[in-house]
Protein backbone atom coordinates (compact mmCIF):
# COMPACT_ATOMS: atom_id res chain seq x y z
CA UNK A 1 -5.67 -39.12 12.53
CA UNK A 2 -2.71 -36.77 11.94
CA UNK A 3 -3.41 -36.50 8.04
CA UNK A 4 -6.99 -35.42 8.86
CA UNK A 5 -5.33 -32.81 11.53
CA UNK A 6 -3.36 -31.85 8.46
CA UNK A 7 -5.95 -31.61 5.92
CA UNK A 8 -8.82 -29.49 8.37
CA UNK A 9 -5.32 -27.16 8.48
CA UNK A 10 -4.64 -26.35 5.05
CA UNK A 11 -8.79 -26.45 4.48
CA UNK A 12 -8.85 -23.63 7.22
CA UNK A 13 -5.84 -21.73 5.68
CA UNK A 14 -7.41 -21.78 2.44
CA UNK A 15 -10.65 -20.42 3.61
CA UNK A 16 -8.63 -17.82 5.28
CA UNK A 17 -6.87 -17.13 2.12
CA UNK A 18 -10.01 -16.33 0.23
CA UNK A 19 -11.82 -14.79 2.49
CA UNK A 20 -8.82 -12.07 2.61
CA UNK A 21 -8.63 -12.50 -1.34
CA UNK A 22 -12.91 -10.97 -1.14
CA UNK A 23 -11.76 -8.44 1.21
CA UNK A 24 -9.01 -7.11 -1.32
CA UNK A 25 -11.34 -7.43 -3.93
CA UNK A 26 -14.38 -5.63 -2.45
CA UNK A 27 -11.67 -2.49 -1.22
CA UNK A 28 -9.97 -2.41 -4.50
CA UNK A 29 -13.20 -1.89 -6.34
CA UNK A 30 -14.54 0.73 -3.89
CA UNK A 31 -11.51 2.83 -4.25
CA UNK A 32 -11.91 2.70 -8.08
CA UNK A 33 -14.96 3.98 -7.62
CA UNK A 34 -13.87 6.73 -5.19
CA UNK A 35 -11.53 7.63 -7.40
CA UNK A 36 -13.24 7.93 -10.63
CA UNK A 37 -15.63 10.22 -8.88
CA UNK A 38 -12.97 11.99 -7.67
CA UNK A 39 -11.38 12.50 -11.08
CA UNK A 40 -14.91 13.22 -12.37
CA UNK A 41 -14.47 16.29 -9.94
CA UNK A 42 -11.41 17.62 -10.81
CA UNK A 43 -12.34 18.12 -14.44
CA UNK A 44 -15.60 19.51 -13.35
CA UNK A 45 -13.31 21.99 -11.24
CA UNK A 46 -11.10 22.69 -14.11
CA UNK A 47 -13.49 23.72 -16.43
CA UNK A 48 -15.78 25.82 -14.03
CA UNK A 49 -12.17 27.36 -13.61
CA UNK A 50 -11.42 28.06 -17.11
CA UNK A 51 -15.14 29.56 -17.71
CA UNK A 52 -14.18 31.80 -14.88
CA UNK A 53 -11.37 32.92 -16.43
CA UNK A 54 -12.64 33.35 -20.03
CA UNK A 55 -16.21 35.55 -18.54
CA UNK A 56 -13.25 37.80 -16.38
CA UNK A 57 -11.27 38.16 -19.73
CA UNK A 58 -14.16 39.19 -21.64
């Protein structure tokens, strides 16, 4: 009786291990989303900035 005790434990701990392990997973590839669009951005913002500058030059 006590090894089956045992063994629902460390089944339980395990399912609790993965399910946190698809958590981390599912946030990790949401931020590299975010911030790809977010990188996407800043180049768009840079080079709207440096057209700015080159039509106020000219």
């Amino acid at each position: 009786m006590l090894v089956k005790r045992r063994a629902q434990g460390a089944l339980e701990y395990l399912f609790m291990v993965a399910a946190a392990l698809i958590v981390i997973l599912i946030v990790v590839k949401m931020l590299k989303g975010k911030t790809a669009e977010a990188k996407e951005v800043i180049v768009e913002n840079n080079a709207t900035k440096e057209l700015q500058e080159l039509a106020n030059e000219a």
